[in-house]
C-alpha atoms as a PDB file:
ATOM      1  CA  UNK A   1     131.804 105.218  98.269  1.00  0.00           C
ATOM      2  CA  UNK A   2     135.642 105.161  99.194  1.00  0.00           C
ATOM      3  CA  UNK A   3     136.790 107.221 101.932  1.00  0.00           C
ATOM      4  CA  UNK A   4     139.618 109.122 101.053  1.00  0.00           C
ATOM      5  CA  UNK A   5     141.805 112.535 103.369  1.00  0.00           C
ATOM      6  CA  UNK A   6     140.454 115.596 102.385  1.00  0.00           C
ATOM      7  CA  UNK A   7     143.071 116.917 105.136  1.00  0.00           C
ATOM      8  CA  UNK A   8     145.792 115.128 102.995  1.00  0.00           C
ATOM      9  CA  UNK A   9     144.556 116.443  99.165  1.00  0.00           C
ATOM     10  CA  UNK A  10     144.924 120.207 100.740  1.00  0.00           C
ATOM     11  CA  UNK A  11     148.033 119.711 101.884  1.00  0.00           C
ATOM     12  CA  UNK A  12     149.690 118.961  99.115  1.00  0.00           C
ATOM     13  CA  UNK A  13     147.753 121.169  96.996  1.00  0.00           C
ATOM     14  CA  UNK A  14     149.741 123.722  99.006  1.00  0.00           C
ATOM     15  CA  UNK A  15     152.762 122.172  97.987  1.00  0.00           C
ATOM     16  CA  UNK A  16     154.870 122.161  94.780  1.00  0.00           C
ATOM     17  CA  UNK A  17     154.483 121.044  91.982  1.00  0.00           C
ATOM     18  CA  UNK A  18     151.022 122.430  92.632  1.00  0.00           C
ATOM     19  CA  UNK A  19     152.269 126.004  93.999  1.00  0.00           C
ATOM     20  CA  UNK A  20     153.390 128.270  93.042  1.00  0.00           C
ATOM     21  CA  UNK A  21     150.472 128.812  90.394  1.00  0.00           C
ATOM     22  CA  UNK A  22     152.683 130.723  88.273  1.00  0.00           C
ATOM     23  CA  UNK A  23     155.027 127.761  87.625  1.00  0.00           C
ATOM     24  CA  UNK A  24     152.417 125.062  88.172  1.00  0.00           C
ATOM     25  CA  UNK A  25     152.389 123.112  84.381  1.00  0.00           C
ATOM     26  CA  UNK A  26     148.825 123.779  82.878  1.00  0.00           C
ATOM     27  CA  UNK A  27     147.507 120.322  83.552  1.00  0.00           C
ATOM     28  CA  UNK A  28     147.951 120.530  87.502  1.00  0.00           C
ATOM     29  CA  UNK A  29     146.719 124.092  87.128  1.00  0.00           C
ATOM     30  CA  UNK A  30     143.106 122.988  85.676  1.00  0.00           C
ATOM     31  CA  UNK A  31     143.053 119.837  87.692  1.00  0.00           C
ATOM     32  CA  UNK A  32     143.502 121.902  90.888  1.00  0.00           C
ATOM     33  CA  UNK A  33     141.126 124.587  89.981  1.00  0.00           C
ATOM     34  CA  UNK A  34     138.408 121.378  88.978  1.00  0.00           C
ATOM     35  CA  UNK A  35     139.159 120.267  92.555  1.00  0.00           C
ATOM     36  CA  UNK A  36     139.077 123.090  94.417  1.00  0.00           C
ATOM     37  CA  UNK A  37     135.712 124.689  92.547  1.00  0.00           C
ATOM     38  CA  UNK A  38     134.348 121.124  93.182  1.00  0.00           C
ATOM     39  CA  UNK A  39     135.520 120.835  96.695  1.00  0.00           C
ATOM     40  CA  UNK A  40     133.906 124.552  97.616  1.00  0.00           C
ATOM     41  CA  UNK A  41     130.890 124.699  95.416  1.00  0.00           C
ATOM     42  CA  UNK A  42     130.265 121.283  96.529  1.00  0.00           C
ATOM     43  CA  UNK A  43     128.079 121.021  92.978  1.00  0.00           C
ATOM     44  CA  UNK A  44     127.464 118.384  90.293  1.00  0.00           C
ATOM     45  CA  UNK A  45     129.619 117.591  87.639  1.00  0.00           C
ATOM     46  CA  UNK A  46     126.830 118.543  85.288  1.00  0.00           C
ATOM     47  CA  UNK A  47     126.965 121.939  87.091  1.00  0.00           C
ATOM     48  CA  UNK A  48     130.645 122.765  86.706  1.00  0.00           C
ATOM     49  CA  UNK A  49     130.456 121.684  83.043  1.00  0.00           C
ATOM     50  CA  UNK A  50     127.220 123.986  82.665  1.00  0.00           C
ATOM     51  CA  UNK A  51     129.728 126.783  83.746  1.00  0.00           C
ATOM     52  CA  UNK A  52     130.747 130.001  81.330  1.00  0.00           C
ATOM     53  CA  UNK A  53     133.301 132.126  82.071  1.00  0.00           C
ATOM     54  CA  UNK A  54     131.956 135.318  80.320  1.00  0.00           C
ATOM     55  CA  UNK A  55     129.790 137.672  81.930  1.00  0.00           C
ATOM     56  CA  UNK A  56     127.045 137.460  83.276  1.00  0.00           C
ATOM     57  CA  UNK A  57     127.676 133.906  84.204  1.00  0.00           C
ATOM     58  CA  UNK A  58     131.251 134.692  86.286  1.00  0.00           C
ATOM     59  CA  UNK A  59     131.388 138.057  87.933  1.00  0.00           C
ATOM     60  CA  UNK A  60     134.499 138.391  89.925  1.00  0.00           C
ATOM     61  CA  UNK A  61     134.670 140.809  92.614  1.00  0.00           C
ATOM     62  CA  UNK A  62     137.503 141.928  95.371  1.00  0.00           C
ATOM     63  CA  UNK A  63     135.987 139.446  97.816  1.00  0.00           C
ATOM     64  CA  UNK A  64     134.624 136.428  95.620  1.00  0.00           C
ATOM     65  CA  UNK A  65     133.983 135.364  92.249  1.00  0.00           C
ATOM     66  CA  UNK A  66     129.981 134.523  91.681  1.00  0.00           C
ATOM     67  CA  UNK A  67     129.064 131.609  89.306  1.00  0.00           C
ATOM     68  CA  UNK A  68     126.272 130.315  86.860  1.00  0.00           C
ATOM     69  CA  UNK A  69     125.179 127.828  84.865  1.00  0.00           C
ATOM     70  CA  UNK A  70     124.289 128.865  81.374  1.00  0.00           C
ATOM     71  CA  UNK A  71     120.630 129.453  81.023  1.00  0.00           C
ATOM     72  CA  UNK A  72     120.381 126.017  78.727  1.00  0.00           C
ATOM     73  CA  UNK A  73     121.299 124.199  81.453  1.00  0.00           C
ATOM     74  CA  UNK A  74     118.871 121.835  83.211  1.00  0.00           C
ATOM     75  CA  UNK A  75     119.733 120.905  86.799  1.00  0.00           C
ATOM     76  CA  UNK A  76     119.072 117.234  88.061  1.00  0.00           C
ATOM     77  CA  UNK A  77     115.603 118.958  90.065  1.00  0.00           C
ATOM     78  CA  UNK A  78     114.062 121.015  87.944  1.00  0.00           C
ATOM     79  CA  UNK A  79     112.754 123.804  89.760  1.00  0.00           C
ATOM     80  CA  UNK A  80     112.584 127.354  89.936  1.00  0.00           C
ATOM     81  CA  UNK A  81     115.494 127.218  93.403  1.00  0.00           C
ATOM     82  CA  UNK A  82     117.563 124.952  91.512  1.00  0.00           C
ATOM     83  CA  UNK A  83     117.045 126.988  87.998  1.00  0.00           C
ATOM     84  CA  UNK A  84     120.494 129.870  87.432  1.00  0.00           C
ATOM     85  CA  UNK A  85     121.415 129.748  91.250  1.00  0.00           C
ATOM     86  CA  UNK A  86     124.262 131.404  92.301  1.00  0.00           C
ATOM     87  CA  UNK A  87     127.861 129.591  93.172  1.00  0.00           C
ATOM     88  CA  UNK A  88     129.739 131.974  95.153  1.00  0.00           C
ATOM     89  CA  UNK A  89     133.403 131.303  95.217  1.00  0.00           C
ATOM     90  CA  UNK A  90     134.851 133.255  98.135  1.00  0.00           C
ATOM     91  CA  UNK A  91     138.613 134.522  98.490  1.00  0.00           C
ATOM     92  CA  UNK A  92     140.373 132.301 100.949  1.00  0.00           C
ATOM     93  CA  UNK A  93     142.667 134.444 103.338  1.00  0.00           C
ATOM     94  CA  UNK A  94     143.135 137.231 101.013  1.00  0.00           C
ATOM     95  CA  UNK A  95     146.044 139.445 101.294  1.00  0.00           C
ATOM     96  CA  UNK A  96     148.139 141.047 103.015  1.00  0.00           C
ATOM     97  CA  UNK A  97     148.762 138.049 105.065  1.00  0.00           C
ATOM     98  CA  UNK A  98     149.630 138.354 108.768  1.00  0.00           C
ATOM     99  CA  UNK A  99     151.277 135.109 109.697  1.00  0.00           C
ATOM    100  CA  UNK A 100     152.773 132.744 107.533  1.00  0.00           C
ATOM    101  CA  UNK A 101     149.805 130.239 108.228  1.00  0.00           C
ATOM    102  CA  UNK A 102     147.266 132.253 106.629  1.00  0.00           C
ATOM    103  CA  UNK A 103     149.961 132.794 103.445  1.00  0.00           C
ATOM    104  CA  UNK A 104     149.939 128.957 103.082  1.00  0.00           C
ATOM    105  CA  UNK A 105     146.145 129.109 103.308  1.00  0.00           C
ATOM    106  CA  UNK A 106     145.757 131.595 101.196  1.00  0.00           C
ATOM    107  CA  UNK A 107     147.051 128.709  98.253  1.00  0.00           C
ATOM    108  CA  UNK A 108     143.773 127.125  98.904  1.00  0.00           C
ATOM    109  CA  UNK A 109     141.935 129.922  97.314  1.00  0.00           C
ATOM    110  CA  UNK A 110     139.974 128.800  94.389  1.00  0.00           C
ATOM    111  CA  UNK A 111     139.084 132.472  93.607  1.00  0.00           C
ATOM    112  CA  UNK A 112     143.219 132.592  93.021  1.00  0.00           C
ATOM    113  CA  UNK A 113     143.061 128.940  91.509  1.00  0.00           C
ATOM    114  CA  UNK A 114     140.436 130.166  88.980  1.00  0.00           C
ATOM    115  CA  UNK A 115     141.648 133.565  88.268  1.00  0.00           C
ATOM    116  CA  UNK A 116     145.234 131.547  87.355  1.00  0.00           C
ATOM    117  CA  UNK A 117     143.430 128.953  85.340  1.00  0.00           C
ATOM    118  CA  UNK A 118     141.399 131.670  83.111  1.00  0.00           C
ATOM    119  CA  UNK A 119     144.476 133.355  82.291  1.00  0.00           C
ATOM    120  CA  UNK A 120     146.187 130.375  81.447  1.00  0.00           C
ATOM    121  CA  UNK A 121     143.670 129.380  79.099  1.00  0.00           C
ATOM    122  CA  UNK A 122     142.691 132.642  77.469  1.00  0.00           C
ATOM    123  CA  UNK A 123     145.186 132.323  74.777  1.00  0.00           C
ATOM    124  CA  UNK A 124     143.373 129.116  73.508  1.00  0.00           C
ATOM    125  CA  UNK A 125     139.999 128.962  74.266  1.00  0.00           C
ATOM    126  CA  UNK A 126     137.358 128.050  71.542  1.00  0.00           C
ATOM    127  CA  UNK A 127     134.329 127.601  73.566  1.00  0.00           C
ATOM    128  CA  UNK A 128     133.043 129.857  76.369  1.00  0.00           C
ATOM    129  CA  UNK A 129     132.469 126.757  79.102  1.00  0.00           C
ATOM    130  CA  UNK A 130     134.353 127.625  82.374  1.00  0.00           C
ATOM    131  CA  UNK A 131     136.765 124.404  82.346  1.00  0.00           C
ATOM    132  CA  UNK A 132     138.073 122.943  78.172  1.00  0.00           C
ATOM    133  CA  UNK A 133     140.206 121.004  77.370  1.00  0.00           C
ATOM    134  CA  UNK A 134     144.222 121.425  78.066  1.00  0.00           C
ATOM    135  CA  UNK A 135     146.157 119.227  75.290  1.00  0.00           C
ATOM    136  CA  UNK A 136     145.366 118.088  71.672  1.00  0.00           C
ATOM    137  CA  UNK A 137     143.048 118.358  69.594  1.00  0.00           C
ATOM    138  CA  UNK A 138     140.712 119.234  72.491  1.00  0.00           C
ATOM    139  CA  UNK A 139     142.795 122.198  73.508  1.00  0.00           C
ATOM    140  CA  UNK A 140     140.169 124.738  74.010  1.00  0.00           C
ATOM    141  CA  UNK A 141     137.505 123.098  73.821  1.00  0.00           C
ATOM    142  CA  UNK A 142     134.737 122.085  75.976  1.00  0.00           C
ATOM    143  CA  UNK A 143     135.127 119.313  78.159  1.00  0.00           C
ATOM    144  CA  UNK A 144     132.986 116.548  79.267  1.00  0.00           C
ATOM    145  CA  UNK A 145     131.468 116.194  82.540  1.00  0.00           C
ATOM    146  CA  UNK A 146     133.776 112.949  82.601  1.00  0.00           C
ATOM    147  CA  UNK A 147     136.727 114.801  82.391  1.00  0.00           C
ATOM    148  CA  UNK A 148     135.947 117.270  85.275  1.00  0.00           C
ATOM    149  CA  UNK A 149     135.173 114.281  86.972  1.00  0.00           C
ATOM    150  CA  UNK A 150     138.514 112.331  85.776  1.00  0.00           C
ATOM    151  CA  UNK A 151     140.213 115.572  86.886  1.00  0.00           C
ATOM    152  CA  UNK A 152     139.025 115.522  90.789  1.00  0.00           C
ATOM    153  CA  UNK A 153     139.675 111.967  91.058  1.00  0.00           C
ATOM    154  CA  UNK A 154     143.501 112.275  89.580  1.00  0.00           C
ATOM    155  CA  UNK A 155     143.733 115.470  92.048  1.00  0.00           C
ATOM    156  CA  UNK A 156     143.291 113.347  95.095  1.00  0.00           C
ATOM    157  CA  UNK A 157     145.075 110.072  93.404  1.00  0.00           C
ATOM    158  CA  UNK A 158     148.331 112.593  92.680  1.00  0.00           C
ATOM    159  CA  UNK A 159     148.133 114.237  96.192  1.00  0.00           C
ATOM    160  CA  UNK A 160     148.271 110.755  97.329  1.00  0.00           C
ATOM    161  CA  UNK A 161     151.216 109.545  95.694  1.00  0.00           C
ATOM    162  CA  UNK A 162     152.894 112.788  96.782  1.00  0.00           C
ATOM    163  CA  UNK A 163     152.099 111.602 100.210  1.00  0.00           C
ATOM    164  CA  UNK A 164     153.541 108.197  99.179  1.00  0.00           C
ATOM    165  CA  UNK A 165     150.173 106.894  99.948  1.00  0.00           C
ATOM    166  CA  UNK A 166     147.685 104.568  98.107  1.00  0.00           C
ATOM    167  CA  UNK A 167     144.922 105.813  97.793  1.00  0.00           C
ATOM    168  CA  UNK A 168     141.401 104.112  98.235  1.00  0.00           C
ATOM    169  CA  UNK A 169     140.223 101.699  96.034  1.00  0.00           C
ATOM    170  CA  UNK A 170     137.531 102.186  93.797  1.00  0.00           C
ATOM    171  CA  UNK A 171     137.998 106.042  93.902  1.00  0.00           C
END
């Protein structure tokens, strides 16, 4: 497995043309929120993809944002722990912010990341999976657990090049 700067990825993620979310083009936006939801939830692809974003599988609350898998969904170990656990996604340095540190921080947040990305999206979205497709014909739609996976690996390979870095091989 490649080693690769978790260190570096976050700081550019706090950086444009990543931030600020509002002005952050849609595919950045959803490879960012991939990353960071990866990154925090530290879960399978197969996981994220088994995502929804309705209720009751995201409930967002003033302190986090609590995940799960559709009740289809089979995890890897099959048993009743493993079966519609919980993701919590908690805020990251929520406001107000008291030093300018905690501010930067605070773009980190995948509670933010997510809440950005699901408005984003809302416009266009055909199926009820947490991350679909951003372009095309798959605009919308679900996505593969390839893509999510496509989309972590580009996050670190772009934060790289913004760093003017290569990054590992084989990543």
């Amino acid at each position: 497995m490649p080693q690769w700067d978790l260190n570096l990825v976050l700081t550019f993620l706090m950086c444009a043309p990543f931030e600020p979310l509002h002005n952050c083009p849609l595919r950045l936006l959803t490879i960012k929120t991939a990353f960071l939801v990866a990154i925090t939830s530290a879960r399978r692809v197969s996981e994220l993809q088994a995502l929804s974003y309705k209720p009751p599988y995201l409930m967002i609350y003033p302190d986090k944002e609590v995940l799960r898998t559709r009740a289809s969904f089979l995890p890897k170990v099959v048993t009743p722990f493993h079966l519609g656990q919980n993701i919590t996604l908690p805020t990251f340095f929520a406001p107000p912010h008291p030093s300018k540190k905690e501010e930067r921080l605070h773009r980190l947040d995948p509670k933010r990341a997510l809440s950005f990305y699901l408005d984003r999206t809302k416009e266009f979205r055909v199926d009820d999976q947490l991350f679909v497709g951003y372009v095309g014909a798959k605009k919308g739609r679900a996505v593969q657990k390839r893509s999510i996976s496509r989309w972590v690996v580009l996050c670190i390979k772009i934060c790289y090049a913004l760093a003017k870095k290569q990054p590992p091989e084989g990543l």
